[in-house]
N, C-alpha and C. Protein backbone atom coordinates (compact mmCIF):
# COMPACT_ATOMS: atom_id res chain seq x y z
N UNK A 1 -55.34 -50.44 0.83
CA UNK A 1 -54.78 -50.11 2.10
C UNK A 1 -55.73 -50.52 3.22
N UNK A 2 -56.98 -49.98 3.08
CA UNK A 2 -57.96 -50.66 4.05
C UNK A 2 -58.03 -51.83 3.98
N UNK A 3 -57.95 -52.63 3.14
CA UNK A 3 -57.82 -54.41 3.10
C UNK A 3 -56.56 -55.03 3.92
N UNK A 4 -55.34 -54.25 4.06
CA UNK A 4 -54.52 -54.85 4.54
C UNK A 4 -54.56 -54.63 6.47
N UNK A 5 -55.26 -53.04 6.76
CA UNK A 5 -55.82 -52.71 8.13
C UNK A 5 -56.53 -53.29 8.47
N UNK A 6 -57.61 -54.06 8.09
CA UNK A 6 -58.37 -55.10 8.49
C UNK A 6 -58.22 -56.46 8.64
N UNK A 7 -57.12 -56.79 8.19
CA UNK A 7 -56.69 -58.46 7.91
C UNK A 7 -55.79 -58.02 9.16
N UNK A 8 -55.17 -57.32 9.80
CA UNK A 8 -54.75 -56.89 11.34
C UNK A 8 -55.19 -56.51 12.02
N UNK A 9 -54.89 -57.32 13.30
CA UNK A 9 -55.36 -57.62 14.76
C UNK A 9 -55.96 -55.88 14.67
N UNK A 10 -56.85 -55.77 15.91
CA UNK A 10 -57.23 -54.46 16.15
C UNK A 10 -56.47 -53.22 16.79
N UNK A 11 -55.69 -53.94 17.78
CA UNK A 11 -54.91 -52.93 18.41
C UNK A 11 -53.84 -52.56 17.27
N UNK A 12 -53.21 -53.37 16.79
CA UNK A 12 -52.13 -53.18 15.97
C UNK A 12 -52.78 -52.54 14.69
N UNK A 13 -53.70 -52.71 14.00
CA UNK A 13 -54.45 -51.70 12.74
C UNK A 13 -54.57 -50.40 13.74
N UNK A 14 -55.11 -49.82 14.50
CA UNK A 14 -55.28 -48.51 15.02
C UNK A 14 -53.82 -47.71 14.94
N UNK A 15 -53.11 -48.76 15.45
CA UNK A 15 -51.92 -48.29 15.37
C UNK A 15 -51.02 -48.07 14.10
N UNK A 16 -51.11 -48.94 13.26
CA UNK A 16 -50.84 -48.69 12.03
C UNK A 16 -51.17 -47.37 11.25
N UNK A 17 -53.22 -47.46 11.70
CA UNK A 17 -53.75 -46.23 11.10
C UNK A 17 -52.90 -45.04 11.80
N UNK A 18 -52.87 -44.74 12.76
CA UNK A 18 -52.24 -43.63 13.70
C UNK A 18 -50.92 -43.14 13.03
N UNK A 19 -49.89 -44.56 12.53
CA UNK A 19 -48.29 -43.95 12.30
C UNK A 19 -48.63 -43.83 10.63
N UNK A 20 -49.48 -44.45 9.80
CA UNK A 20 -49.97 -43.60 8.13
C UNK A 20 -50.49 -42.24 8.26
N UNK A 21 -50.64 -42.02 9.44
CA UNK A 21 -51.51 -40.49 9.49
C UNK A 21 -50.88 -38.97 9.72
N UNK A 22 -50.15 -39.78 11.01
CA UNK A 22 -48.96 -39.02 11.91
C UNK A 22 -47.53 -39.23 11.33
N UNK A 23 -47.06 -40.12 11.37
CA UNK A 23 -45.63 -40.14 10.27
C UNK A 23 -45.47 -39.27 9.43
N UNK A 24 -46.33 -39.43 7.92
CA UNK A 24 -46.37 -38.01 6.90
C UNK A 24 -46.30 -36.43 7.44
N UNK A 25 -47.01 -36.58 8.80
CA UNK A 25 -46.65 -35.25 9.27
C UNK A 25 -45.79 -34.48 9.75
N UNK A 26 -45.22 -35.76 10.83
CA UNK A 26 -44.02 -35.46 11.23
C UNK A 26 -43.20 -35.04 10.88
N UNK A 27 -42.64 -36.19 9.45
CA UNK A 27 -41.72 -36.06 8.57
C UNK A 27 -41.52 -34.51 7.89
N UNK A 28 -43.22 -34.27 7.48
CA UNK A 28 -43.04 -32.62 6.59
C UNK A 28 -43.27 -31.65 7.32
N UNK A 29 -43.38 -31.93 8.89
CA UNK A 29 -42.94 -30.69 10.43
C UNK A 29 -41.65 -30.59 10.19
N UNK A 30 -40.94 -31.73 10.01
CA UNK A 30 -39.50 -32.19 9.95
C UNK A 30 -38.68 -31.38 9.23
N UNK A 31 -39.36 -31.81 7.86
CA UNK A 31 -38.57 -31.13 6.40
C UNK A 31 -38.58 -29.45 6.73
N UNK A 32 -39.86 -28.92 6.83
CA UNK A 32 -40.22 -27.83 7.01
C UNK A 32 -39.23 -26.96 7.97
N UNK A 33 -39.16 -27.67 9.20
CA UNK A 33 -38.16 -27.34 10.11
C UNK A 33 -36.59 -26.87 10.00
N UNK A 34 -36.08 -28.57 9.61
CA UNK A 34 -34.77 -28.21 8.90
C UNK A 34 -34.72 -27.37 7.77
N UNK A 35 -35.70 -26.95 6.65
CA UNK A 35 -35.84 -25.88 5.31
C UNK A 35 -35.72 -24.39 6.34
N UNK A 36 -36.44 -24.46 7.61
CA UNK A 36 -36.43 -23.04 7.60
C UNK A 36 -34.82 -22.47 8.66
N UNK A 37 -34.56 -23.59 9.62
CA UNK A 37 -32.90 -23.32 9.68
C UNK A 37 -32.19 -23.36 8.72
N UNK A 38 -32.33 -24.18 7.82
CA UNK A 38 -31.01 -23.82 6.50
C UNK A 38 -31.14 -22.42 6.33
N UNK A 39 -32.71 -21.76 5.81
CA UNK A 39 -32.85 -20.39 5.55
C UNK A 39 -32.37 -19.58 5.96
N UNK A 40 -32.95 -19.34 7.40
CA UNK A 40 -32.60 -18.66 8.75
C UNK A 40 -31.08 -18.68 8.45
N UNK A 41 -30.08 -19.63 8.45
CA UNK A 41 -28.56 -20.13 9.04
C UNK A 41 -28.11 -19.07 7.54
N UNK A 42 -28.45 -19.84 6.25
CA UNK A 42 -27.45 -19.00 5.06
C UNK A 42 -28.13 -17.26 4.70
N UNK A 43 -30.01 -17.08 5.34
CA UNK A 43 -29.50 -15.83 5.62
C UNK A 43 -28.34 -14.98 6.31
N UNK A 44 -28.33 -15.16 7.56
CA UNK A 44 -27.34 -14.76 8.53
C UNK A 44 -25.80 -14.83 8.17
N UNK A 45 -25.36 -16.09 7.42
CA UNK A 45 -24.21 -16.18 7.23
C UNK A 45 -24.15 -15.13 5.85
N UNK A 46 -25.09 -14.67 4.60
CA UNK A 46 -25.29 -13.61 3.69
C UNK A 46 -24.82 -12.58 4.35
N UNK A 47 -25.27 -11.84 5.04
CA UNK A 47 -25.60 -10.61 5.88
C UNK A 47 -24.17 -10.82 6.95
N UNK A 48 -23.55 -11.89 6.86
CA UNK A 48 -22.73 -11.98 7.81
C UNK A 48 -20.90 -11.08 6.98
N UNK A 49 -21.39 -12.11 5.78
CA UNK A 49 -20.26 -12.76 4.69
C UNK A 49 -20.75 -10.67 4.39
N UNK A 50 -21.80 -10.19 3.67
CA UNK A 50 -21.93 -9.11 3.59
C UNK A 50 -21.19 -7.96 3.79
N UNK A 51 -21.24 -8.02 5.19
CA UNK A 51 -20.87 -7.08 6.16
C UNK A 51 -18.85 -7.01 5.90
N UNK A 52 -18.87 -8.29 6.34
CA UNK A 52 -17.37 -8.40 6.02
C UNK A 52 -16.59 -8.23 4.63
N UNK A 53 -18.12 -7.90 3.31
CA UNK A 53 -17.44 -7.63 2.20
C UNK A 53 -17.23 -5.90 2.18
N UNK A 54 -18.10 -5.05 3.14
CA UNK A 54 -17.96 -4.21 3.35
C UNK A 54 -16.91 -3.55 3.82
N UNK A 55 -16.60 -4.54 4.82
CA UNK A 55 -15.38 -4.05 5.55
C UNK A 55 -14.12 -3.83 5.05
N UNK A 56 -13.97 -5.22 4.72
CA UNK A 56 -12.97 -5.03 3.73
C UNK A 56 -12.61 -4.32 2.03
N UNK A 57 -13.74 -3.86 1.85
CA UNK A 57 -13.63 -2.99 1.05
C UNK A 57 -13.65 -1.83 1.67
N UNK A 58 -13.63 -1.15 2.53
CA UNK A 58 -13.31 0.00 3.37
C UNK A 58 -12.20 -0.31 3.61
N UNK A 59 -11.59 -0.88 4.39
CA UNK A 59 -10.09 -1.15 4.54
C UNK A 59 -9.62 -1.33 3.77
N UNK A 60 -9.70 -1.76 2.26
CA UNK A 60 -9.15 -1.81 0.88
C UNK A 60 -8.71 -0.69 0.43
N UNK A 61 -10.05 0.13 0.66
CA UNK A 61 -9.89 1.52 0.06
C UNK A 61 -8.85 2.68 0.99
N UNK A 62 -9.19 2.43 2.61
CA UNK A 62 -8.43 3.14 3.27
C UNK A 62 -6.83 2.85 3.18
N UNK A 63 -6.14 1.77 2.82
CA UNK A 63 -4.92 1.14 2.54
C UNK A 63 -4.58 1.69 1.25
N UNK A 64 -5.57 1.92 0.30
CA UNK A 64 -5.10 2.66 -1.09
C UNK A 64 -4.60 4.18 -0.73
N UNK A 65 -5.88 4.78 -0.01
CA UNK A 65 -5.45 5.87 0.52
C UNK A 65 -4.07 5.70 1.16
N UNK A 66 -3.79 5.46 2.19
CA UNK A 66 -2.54 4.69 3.10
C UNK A 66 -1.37 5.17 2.09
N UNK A 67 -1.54 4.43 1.22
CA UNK A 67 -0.57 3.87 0.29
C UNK A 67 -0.43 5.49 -0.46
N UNK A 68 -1.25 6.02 -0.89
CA UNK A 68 -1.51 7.55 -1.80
C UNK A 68 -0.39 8.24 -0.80
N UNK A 69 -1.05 8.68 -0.29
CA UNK A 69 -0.59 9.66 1.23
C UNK A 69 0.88 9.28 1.25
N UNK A 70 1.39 8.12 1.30
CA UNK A 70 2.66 7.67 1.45
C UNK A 70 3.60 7.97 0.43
N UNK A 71 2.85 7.21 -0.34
CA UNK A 71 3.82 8.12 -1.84
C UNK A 71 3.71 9.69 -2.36
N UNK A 72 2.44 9.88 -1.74
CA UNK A 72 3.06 11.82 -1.96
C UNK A 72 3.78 12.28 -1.00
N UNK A 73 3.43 11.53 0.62
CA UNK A 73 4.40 12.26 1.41
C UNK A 73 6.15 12.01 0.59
N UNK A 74 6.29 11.07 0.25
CA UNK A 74 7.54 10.67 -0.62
C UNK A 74 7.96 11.25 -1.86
N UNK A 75 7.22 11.98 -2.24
CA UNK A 75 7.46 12.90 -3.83
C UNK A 75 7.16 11.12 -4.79
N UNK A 76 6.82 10.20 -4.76
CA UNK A 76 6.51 9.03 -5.09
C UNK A 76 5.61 9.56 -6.11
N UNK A 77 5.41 9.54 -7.74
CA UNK A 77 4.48 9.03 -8.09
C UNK A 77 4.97 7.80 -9.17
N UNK A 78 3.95 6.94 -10.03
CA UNK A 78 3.47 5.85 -10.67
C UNK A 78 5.35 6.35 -11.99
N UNK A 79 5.49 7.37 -12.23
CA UNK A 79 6.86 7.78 -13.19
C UNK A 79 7.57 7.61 -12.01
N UNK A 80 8.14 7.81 -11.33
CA UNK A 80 9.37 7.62 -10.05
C UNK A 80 9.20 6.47 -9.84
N UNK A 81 7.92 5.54 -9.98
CA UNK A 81 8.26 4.17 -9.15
C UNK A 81 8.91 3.31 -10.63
N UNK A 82 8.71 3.93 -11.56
CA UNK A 82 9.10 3.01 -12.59
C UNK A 82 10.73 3.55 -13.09
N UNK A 83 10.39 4.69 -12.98
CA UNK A 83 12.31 5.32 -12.69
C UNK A 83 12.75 4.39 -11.51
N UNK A 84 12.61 4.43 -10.58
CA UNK A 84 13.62 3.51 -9.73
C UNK A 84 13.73 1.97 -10.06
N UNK A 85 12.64 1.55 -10.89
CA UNK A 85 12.77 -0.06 -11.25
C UNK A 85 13.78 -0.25 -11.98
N UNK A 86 14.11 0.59 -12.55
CA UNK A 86 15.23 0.69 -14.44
C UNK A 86 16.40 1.68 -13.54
N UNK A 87 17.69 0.87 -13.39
CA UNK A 87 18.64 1.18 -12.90
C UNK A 87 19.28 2.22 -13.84
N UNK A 88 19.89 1.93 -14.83
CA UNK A 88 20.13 3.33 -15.85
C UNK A 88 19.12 4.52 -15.73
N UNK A 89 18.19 4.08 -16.08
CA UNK A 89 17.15 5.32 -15.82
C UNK A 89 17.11 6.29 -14.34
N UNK A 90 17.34 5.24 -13.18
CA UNK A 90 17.53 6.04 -12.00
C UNK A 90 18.43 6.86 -12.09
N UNK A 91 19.97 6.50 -12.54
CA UNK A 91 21.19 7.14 -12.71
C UNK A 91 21.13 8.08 -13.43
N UNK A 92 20.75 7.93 -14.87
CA UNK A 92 20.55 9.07 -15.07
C UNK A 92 19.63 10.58 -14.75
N UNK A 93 18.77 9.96 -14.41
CA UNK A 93 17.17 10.74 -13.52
C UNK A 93 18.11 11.92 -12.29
N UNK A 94 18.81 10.94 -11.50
CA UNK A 94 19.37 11.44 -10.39
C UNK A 94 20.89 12.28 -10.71
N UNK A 95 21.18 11.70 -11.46
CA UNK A 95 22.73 12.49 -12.10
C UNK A 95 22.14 14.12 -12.82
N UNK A 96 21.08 14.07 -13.67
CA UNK A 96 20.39 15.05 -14.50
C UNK A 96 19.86 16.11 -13.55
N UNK A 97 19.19 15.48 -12.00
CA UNK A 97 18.54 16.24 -11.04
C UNK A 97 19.82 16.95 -10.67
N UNK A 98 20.60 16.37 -9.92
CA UNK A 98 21.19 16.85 -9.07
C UNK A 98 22.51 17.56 -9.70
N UNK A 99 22.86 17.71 -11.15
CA UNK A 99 23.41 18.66 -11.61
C UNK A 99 22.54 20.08 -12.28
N UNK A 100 21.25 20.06 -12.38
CA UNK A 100 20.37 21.01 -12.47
C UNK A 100 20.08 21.68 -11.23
N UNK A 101 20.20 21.27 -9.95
CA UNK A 101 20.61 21.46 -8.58
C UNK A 101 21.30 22.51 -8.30
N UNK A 102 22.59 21.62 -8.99
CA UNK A 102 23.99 22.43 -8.99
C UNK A 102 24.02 24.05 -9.31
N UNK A 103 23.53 23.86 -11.17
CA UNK A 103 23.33 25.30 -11.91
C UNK A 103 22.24 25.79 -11.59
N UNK A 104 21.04 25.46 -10.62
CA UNK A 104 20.53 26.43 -9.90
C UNK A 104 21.10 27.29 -8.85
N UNK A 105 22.08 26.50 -7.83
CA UNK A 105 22.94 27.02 -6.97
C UNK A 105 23.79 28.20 -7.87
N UNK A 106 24.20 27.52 -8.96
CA UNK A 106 24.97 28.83 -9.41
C UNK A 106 24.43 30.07 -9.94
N UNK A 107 23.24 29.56 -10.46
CA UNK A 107 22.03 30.75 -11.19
C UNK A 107 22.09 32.25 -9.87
N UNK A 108 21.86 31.72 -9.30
CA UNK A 108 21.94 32.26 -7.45
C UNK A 108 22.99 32.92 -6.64
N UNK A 109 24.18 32.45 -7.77
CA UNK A 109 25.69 32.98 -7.51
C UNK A 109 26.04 32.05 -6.15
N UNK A 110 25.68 30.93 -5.75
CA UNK A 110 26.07 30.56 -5.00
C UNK A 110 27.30 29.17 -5.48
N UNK A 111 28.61 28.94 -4.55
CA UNK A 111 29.77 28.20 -5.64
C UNK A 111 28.96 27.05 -5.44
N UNK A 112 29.92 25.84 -6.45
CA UNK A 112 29.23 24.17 -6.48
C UNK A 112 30.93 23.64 -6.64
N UNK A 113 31.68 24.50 -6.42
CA UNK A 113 33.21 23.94 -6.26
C UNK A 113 33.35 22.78 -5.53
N UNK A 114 32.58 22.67 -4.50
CA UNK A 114 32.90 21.39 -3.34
C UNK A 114 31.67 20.35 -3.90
N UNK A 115 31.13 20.33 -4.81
CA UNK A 115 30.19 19.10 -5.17
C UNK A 115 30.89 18.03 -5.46
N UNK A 116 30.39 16.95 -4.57
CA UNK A 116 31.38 15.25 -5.13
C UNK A 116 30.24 14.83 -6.46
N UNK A 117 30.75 13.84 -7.38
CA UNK A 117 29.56 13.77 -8.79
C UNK A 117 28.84 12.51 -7.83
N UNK A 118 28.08 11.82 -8.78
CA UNK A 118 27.08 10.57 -8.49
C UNK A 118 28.21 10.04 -7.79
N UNK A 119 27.42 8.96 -7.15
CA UNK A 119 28.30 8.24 -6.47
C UNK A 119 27.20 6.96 -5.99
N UNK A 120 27.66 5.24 -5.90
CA UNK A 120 26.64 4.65 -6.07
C UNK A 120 27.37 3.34 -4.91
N UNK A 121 26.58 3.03 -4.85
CA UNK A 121 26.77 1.22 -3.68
C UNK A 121 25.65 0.72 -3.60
N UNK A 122 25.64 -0.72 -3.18
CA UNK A 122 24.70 -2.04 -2.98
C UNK A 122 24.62 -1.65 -1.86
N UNK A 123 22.83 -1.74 -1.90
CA UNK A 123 22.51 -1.88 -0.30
C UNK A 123 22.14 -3.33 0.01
N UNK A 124 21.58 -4.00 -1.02
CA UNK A 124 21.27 -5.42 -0.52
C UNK A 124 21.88 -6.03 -2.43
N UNK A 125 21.65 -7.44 -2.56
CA UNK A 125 21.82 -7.70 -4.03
C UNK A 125 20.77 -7.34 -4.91
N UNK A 126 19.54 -6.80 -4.44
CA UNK A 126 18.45 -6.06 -5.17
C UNK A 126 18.37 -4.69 -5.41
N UNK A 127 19.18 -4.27 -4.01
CA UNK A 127 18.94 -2.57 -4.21
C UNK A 127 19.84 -1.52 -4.26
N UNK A 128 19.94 -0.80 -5.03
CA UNK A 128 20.88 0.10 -4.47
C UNK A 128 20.90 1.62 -4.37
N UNK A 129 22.02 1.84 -4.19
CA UNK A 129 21.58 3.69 -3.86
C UNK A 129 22.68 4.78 -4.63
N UNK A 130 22.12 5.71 -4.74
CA UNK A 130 23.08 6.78 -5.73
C UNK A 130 23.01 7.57 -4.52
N UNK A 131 23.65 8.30 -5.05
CA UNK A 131 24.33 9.58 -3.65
C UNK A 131 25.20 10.44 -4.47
N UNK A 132 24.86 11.62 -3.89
CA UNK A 132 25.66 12.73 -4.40
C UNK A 132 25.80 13.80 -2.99
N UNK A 133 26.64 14.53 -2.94
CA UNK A 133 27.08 15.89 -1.57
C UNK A 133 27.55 16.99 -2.47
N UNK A 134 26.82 17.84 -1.85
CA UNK A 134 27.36 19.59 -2.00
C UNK A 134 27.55 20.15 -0.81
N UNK A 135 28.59 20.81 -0.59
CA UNK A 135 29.18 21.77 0.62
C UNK A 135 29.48 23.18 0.40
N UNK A 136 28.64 23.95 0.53
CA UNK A 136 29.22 25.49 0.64
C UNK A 136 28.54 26.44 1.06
N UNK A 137 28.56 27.31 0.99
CA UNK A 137 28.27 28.57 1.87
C UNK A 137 27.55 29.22 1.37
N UNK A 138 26.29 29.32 2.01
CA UNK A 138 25.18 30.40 1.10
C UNK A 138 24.03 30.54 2.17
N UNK A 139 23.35 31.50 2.07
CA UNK A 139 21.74 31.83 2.82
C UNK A 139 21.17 30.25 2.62
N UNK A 140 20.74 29.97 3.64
CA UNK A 140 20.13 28.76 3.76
C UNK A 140 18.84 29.05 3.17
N UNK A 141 17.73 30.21 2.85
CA UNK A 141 17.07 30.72 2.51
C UNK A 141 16.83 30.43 0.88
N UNK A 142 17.85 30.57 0.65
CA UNK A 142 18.57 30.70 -0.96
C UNK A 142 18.44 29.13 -1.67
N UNK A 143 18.88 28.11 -0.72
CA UNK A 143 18.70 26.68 -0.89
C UNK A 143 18.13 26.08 -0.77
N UNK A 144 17.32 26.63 0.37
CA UNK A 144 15.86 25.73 0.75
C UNK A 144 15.07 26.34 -0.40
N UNK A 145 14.93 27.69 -0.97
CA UNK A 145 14.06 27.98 -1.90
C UNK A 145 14.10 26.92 -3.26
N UNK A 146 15.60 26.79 -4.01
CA UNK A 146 15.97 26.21 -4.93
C UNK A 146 15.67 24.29 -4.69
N UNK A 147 15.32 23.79 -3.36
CA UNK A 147 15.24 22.44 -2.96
C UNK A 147 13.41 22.78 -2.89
N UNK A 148 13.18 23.50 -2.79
CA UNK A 148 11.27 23.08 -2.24
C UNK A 148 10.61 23.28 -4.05
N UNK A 149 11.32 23.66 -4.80
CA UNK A 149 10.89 24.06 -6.53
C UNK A 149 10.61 22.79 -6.80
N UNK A 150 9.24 22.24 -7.69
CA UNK A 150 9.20 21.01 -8.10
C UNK A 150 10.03 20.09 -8.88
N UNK A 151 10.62 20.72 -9.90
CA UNK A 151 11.61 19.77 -10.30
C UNK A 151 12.66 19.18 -9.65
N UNK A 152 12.41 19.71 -8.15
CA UNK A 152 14.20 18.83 -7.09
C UNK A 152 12.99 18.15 -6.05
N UNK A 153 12.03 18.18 -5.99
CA UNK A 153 11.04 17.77 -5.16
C UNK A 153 11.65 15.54 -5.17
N UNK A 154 11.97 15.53 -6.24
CA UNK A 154 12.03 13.69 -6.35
C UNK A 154 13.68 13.13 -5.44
N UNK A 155 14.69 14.71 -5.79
CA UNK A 155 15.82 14.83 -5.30
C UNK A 155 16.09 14.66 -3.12
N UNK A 156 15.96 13.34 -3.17
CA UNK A 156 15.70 13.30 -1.25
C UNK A 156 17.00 14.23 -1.08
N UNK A 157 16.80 14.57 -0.01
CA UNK A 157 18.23 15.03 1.23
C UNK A 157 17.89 14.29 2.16
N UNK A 158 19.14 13.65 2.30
CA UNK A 158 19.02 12.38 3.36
C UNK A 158 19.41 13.18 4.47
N UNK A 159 20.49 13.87 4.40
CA UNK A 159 20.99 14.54 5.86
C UNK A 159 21.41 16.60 5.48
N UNK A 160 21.29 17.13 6.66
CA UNK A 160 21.50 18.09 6.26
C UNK A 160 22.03 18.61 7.14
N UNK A 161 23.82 19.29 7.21
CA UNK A 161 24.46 19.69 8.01
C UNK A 161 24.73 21.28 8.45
N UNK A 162 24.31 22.25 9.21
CA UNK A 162 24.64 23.35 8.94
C UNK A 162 25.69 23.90 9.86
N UNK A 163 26.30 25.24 9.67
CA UNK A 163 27.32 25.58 10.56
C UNK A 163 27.53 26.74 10.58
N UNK A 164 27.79 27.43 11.44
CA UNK A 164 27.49 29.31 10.78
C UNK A 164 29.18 29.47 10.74
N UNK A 165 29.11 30.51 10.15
CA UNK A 165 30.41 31.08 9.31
C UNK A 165 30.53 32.45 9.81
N UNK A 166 29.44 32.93 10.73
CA UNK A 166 30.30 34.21 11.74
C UNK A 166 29.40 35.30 10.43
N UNK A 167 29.33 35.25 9.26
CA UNK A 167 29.45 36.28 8.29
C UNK A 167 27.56 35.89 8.39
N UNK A 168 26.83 37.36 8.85
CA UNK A 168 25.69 37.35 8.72
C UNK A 168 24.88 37.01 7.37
N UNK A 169 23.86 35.92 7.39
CA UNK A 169 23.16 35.31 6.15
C UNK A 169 23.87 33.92 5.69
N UNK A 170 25.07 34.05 5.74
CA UNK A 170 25.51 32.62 5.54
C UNK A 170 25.28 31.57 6.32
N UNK A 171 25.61 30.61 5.80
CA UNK A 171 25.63 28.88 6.28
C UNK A 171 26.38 28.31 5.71
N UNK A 172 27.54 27.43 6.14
CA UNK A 172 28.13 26.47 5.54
C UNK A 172 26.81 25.59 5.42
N UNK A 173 26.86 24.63 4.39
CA UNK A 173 25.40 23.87 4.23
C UNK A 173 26.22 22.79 3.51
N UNK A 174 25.83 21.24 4.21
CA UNK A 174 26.45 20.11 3.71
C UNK A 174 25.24 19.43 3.45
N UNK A 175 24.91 19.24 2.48
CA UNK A 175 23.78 18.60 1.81
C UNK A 175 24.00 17.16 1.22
N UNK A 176 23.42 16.13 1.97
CA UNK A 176 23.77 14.53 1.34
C UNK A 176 22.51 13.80 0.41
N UNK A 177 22.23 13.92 -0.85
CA UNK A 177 21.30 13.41 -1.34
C UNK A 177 21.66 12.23 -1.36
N UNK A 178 20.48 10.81 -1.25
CA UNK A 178 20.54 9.89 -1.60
C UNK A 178 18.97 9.12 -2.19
N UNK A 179 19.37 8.07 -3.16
CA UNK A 179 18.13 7.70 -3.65
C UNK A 179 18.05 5.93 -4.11
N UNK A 180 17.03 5.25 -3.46
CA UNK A 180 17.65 4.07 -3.56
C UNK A 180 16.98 3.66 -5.17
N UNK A 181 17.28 2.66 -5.90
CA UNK A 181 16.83 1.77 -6.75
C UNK A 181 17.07 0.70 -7.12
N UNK A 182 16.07 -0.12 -7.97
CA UNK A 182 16.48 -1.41 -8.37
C UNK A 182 17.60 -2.05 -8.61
N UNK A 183 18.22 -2.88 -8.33
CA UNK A 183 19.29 -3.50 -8.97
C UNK A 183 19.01 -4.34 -10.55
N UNK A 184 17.97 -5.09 -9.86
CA UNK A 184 17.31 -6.10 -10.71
C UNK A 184 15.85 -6.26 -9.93
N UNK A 185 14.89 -6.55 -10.68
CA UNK A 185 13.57 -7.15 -10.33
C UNK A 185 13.67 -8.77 -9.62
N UNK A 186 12.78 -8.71 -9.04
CA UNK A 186 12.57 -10.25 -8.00
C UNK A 186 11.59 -11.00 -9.26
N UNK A 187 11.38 -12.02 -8.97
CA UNK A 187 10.77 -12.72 -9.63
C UNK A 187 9.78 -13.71 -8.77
């Protein structure tokens, strides 16, 4: 290397010597430089990406909750959601409820003369709904007790009509259960 700095002019060897000396340095200021922004950059984006795995696992979890809360406010659990998938099974589920309904009303001495049976329609080509009505006259006291008991807890009342009858303790009481389910599964 010194043989070839010397066989060149003087100004131009100094200069040569200068960019063999300084070049190498530059270059590994250089490397060094860009190594420690990459660092710096995919720390930050770690700690970034991190944070947001946090988050969304909090919001994951709060949406499960979400979702809990929803289906108990609904008498919903993991057996009801699979009863409503299986259309026979709903029918019968809901036909079985809501005549155990019935002979509670009567247990109670209250009549079930005006009960219409199941009764069913398409709400969309996927879904549909069973429905059943009882109408008669009893302590509203008497019915709400026999409707808040867990086994009618899955039994909705979609609407609930009352009307007084003049005769102290009574209620005419028009009660519309309805309950939707599967037709068929989506695919």
């Amino acid at each position: 290397m010194r043989a070839i700095l010397l066989t060149v002019p003087r100004p131009w060897s100094s200069l040569l010597a200068w960019i063999l000396v300084v070049l190498p340095v530059v270059l590994l200021v250089v490397f060094v430089w860009v190594s420690l922004q990459q660092a710096i950059t995919g720390w930050a984006r770690r700690e970034t990406l991190r944070a947001e795995v946090a988050q969304l696992t909090e919001g994951l979890a709060e949406a499960d909750a979400a979702g809990t809360r929803w289906m108990r406010a609904r008498q919903l659990s993991a057996e009801t959601l699979v009863e409503l998938a299986d259309a026979a099974r709903a029918r019968e589920a809901f036909s079985e409820r809501f005549g155990s309904f019935l002979s509670e009303l009567e247990a109670a001495g209250v009549a079930t003369d005006q009960a219409s049976g199941v009764g069913e329609s398409v709400v969309t080509e996927r879904v549909g709904e069973l429905h059943a009505v009882w109408v008669g006259v009893a302590p509203i006291e008497t019915v709400l007790t026999i409707l808040e008991a867990p086994q009618f807890r899955p039994l909705r009342v979609a609407e609930m009509s009352l009307v007084a009858t003049g005769v102290p303790g009574d209620v005419e009481i028009i009660l519309e259960f309805r309950q939707p389910y599967l037709i068929r599964a989506t695919r």
